[in-house]
PDB file of N, CA and C in Angstrom:
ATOM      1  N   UNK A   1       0.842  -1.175   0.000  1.00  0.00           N
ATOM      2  CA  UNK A   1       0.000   0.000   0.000  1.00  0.00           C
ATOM      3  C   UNK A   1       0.889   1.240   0.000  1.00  0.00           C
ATOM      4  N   UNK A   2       0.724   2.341  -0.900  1.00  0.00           N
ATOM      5  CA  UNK A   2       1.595   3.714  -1.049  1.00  0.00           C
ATOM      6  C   UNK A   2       0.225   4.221  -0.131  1.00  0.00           C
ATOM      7  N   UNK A   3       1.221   5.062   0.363  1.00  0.00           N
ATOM      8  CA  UNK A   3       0.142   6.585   0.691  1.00  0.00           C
ATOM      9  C   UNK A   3       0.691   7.899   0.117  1.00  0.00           C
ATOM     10  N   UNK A   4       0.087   8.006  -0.185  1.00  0.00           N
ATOM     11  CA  UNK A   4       0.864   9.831  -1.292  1.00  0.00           C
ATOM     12  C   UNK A   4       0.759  10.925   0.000  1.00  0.00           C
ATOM     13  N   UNK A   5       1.408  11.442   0.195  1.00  0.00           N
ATOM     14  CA  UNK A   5       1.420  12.771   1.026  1.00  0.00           C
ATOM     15  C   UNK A   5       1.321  14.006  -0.011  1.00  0.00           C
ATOM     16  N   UNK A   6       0.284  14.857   0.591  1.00  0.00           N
ATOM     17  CA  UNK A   6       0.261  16.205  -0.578  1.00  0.00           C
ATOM     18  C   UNK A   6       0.514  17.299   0.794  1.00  0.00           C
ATOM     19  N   UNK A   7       0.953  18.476  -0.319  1.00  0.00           N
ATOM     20  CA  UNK A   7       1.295  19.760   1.006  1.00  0.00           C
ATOM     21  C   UNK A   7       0.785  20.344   0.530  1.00  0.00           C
ATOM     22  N   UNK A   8      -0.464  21.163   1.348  1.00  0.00           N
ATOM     23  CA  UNK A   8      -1.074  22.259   0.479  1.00  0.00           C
ATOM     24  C   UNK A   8      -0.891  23.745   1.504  1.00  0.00           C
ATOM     25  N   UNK A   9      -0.779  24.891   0.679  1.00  0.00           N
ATOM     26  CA  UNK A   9      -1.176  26.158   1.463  1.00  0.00           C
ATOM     27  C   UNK A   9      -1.978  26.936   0.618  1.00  0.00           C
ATOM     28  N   UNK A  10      -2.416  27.949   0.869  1.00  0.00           N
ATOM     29  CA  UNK A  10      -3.423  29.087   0.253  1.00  0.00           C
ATOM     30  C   UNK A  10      -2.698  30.341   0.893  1.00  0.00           C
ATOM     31  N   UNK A  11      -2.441  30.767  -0.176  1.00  0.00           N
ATOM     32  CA  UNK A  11      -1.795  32.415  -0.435  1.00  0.00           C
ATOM     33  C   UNK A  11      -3.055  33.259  -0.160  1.00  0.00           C
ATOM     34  N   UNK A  12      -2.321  34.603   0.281  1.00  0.00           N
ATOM     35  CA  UNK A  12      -3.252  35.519   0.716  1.00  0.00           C
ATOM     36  C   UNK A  12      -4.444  35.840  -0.314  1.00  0.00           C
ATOM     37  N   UNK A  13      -4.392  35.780  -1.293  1.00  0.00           N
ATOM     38  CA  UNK A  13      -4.960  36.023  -2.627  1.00  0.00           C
ATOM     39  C   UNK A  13      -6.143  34.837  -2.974  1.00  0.00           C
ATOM     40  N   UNK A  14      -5.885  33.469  -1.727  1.00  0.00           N
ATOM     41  CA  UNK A  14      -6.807  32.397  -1.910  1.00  0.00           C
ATOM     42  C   UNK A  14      -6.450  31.301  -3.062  1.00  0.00           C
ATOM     43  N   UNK A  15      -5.326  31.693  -3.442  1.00  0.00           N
ATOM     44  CA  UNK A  15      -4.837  30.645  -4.269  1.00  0.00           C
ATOM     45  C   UNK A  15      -4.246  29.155  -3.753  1.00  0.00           C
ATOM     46  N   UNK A  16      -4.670  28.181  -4.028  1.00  0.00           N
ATOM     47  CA  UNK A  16      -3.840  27.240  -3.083  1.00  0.00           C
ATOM     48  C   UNK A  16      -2.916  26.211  -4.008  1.00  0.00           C
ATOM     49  N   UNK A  17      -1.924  26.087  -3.221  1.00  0.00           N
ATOM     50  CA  UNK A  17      -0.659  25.486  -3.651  1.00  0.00           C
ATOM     51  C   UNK A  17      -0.448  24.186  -3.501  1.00  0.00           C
ATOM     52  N   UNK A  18      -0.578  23.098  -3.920  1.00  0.00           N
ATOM     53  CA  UNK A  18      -0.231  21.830  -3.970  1.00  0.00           C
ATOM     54  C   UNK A  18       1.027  21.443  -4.033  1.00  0.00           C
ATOM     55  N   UNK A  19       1.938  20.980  -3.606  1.00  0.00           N
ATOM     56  CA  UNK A  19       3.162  20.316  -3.567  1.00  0.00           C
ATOM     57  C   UNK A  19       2.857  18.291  -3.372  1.00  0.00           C
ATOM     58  N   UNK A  20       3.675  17.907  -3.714  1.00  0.00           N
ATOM     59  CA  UNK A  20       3.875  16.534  -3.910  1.00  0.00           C
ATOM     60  C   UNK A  20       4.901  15.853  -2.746  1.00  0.00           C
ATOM     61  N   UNK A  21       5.823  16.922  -2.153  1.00  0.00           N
ATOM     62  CA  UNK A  21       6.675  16.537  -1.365  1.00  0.00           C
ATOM     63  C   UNK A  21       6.654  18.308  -0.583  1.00  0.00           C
ATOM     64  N   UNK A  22       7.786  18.009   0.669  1.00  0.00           N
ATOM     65  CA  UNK A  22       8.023  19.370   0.778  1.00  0.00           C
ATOM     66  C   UNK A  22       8.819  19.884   0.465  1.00  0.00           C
ATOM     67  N   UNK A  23       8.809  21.388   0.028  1.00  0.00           N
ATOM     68  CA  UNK A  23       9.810  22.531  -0.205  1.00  0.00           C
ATOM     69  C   UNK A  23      11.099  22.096  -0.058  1.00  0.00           C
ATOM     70  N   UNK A  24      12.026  22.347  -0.591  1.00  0.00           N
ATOM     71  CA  UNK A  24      13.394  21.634  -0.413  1.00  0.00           C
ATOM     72  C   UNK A  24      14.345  23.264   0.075  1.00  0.00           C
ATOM     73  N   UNK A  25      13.824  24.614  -1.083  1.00  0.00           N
ATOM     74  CA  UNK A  25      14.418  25.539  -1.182  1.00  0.00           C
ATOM     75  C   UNK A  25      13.107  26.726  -1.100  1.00  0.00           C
ATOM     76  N   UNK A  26      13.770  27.782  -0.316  1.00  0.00           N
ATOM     77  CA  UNK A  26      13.115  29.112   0.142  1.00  0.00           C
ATOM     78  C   UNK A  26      13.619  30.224  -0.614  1.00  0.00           C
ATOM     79  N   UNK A  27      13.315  30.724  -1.159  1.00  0.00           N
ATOM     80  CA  UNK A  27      13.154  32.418  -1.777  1.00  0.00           C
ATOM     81  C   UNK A  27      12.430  32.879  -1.039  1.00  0.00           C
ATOM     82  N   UNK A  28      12.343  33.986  -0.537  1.00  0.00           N
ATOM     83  CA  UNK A  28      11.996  34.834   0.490  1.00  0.00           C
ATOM     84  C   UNK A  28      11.616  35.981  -0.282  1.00  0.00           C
ATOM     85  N   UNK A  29      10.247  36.303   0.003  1.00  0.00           N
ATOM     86  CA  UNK A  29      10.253  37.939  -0.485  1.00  0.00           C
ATOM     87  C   UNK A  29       9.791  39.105  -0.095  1.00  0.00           C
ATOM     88  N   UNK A  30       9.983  38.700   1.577  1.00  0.00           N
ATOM     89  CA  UNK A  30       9.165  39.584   2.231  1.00  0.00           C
ATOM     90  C   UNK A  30       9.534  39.445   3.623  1.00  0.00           C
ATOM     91  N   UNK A  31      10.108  40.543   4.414  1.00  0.00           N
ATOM     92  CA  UNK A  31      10.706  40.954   5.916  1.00  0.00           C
ATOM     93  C   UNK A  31      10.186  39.641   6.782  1.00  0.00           C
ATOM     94  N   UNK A  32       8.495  39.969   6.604  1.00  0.00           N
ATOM     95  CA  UNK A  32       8.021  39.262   7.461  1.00  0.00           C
ATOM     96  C   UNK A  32       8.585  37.443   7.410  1.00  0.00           C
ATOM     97  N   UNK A  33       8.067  36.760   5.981  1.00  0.00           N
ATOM     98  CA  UNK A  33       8.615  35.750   5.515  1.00  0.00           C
ATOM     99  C   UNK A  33       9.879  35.440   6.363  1.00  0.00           C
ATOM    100  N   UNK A  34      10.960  36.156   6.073  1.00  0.00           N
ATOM    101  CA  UNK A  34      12.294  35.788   7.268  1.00  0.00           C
ATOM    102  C   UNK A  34      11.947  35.658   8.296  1.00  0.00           C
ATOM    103  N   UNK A  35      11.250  36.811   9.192  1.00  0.00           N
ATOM    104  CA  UNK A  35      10.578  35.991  10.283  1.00  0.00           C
ATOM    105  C   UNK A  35      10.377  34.958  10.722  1.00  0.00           C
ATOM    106  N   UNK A  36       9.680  34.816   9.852  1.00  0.00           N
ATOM    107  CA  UNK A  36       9.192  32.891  10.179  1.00  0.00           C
ATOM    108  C   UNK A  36       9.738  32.037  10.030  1.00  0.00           C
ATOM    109  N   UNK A  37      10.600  32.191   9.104  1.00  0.00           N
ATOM    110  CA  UNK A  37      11.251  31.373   8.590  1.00  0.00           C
ATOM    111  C   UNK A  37      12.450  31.297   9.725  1.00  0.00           C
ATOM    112  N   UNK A  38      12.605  32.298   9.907  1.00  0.00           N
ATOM    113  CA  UNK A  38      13.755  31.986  11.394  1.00  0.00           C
ATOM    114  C   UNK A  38      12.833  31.464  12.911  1.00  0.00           C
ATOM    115  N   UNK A  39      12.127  31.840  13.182  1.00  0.00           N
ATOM    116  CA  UNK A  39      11.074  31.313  14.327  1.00  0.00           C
ATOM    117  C   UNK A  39      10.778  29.736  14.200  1.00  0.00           C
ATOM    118  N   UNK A  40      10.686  29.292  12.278  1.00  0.00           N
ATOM    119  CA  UNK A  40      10.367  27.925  12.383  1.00  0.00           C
ATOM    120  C   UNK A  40      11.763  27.207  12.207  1.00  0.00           C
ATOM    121  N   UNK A  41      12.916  27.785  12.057  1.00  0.00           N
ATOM    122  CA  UNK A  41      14.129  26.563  12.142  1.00  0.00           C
ATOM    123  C   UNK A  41      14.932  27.228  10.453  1.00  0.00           C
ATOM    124  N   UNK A  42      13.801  27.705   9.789  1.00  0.00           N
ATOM    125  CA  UNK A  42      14.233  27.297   8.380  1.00  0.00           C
ATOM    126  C   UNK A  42      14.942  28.233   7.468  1.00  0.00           C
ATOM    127  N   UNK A  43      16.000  27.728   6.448  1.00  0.00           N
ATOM    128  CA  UNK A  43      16.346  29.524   6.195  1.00  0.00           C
ATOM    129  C   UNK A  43      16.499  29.428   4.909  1.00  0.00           C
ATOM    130  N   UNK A  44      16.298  30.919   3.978  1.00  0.00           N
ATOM    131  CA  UNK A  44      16.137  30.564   2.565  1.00  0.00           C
ATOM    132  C   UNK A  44      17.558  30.757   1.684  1.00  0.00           C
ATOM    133  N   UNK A  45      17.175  30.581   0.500  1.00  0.00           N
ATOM    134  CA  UNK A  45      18.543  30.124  -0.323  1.00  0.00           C
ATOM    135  C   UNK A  45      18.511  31.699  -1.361  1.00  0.00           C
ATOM    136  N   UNK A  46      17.341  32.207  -0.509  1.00  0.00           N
ATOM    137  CA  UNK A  46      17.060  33.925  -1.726  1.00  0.00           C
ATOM    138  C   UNK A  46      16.577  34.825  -1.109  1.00  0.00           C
ATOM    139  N   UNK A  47      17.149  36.244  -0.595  1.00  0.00           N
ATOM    140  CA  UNK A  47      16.203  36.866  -0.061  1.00  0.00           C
ATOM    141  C   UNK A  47      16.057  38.948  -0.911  1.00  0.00           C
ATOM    142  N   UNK A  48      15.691  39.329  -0.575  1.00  0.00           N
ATOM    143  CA  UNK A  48      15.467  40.642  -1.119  1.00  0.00           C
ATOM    144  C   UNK A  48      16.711  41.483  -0.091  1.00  0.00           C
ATOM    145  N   UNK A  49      17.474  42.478  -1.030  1.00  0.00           N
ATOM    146  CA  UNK A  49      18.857  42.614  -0.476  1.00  0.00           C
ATOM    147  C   UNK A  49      18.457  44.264   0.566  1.00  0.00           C
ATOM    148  N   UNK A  50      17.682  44.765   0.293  1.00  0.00           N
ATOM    149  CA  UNK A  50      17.334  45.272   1.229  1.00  0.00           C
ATOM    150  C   UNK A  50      16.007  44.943   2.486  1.00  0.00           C
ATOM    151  N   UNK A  51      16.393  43.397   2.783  1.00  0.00           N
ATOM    152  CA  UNK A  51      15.546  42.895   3.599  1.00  0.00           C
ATOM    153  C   UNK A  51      16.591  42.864   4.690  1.00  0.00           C
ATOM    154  N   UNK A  52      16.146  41.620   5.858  1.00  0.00           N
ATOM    155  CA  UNK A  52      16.179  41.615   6.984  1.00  0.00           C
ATOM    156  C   UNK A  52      17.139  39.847   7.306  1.00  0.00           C
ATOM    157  N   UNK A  53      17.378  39.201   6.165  1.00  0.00           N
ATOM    158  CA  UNK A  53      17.732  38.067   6.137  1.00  0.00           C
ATOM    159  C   UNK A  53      19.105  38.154   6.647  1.00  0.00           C
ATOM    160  N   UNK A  54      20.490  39.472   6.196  1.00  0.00           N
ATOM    161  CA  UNK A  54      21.895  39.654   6.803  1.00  0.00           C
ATOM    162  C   UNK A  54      21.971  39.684   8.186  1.00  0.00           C
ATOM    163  N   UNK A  55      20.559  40.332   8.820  1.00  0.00           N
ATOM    164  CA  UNK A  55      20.965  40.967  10.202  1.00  0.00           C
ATOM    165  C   UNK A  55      21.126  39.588  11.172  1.00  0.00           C
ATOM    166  N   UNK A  56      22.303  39.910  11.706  1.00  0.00           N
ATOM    167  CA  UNK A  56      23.022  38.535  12.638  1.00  0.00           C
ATOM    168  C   UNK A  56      21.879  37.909  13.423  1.00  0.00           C
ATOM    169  N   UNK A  57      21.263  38.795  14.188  1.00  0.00           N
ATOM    170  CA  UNK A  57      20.257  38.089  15.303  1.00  0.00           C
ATOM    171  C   UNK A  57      18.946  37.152  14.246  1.00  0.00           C
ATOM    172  N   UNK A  58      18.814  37.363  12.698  1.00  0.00           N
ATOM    173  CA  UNK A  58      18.478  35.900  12.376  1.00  0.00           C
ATOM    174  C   UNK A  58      19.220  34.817  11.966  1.00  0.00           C
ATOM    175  N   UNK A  59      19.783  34.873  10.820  1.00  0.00           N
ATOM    176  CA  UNK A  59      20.905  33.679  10.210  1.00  0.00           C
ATOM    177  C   UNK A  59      21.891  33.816  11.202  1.00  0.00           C
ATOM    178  N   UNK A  60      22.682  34.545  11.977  1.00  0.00           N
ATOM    179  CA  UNK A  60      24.093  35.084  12.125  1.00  0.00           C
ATOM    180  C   UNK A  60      25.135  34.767  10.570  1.00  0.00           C
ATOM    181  N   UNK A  61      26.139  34.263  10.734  1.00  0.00           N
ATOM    182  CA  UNK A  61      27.330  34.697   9.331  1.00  0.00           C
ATOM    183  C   UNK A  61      26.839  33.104   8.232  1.00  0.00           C
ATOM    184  N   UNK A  62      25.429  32.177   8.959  1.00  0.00           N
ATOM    185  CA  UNK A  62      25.322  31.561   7.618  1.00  0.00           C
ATOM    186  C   UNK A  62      24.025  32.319   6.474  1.00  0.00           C
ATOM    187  N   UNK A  63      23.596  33.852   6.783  1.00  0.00           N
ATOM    188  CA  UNK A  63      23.386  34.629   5.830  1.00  0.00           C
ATOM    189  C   UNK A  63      24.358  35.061   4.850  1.00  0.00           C
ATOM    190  N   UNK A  64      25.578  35.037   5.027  1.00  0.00           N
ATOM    191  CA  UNK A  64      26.369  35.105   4.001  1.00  0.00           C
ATOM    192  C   UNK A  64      26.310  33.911   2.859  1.00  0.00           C
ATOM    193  N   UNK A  65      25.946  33.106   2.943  1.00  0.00           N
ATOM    194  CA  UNK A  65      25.267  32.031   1.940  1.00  0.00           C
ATOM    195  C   UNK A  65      24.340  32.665   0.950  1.00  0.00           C
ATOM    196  N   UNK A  66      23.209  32.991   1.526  1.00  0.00           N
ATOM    197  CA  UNK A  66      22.063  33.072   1.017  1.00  0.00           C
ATOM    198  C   UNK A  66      22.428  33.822  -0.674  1.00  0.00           C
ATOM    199  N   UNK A  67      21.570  33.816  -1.120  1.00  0.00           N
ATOM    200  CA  UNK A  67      21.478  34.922  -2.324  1.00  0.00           C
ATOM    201  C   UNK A  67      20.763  36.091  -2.661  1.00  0.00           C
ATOM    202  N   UNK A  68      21.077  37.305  -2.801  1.00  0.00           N
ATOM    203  CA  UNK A  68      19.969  38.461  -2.981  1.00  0.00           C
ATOM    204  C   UNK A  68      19.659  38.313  -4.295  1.00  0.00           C
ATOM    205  N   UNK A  69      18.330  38.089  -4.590  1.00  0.00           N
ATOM    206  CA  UNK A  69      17.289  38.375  -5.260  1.00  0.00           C
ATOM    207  C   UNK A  69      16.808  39.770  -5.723  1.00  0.00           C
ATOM    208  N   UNK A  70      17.546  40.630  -5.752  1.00  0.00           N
ATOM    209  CA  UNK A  70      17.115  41.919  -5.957  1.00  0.00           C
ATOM    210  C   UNK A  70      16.422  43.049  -4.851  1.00  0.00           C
ATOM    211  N   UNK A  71      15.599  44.170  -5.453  1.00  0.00           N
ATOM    212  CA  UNK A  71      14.891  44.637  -3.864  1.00  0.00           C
ATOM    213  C   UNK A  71      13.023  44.199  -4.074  1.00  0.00           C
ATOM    214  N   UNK A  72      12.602  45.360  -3.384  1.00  0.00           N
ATOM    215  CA  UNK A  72      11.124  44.708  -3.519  1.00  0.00           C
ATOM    216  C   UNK A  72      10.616  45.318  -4.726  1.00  0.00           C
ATOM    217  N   UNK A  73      11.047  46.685  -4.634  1.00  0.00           N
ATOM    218  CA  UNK A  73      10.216  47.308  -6.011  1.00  0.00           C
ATOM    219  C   UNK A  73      10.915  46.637  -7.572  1.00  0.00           C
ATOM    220  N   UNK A  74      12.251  46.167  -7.461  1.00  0.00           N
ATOM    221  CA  UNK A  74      12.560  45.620  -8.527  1.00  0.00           C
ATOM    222  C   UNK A  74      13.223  44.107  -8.434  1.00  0.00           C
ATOM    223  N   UNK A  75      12.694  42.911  -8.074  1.00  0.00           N
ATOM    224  CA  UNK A  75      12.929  41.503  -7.879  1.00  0.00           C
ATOM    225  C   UNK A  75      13.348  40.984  -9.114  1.00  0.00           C
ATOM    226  N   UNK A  76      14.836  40.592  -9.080  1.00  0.00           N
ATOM    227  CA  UNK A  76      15.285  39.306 -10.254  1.00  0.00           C
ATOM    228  C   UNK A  76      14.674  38.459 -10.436  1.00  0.00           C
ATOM    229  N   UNK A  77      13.423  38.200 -11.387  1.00  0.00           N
ATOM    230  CA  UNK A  77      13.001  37.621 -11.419  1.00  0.00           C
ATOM    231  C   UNK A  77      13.646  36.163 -12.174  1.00  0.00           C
ATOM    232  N   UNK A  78      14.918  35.960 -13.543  1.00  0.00           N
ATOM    233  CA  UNK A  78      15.358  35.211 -13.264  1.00  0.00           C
ATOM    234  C   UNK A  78      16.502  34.867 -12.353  1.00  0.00           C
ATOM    235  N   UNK A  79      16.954  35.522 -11.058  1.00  0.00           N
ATOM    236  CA  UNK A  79      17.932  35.060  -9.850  1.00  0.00           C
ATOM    237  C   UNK A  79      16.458  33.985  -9.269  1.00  0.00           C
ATOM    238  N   UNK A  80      15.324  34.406  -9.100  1.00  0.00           N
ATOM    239  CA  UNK A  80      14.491  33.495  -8.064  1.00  0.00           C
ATOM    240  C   UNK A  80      14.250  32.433  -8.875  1.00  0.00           C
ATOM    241  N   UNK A  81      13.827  32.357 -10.588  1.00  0.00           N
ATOM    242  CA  UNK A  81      13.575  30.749 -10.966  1.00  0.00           C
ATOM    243  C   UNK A  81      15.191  30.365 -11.078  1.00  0.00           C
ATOM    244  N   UNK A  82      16.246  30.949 -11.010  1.00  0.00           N
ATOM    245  CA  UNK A  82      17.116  29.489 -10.928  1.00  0.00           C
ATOM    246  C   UNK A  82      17.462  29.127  -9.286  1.00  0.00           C
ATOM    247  N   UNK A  83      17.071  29.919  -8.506  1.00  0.00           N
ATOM    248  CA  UNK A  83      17.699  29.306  -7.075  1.00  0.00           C
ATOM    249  C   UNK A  83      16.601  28.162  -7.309  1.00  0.00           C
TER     250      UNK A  83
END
């Protein structure tokens, strides 16, 4: 017997997201987003370079990893489809 696991969420907009497995990789595009993402353990591989992802008291120096993605008013949009 398989059992399939699905992951779903719904975006603010009411859209909902199906995944097949979970998230492997995080792009970040939003202050808050880091937030959580530090509160739940997890940290992303992209964030917006005038965000909040460098400041030590979340990542400390393994934010130097991460990748900036651009800012908010102008997001790389291809830096986020290849991370």
């Amino acid at each position: 017997m398989t059992i399939e696991t699905e992951y779903r969420a719904t975006d603010a907009t009411g859209v909902e997201i199906h995944l097949n497995q979970p998230a492997e990789r995080i792009v970040c595009l939003t202050a808050t987003g880091i937030d959580a993402l530090a509160e739940l353990g997890l940290e992303p591989i992209g964030y917006l370079a005038q965000g909040i992802a460098d400041r030590p008291e979340f990542f400390g120096d393994r934010a130097q990893q991460f990748t900036s993605i651009g800012s908010w008013m102008l997001p790389n949009l291809k830096a986020i489809r290849n991370l």
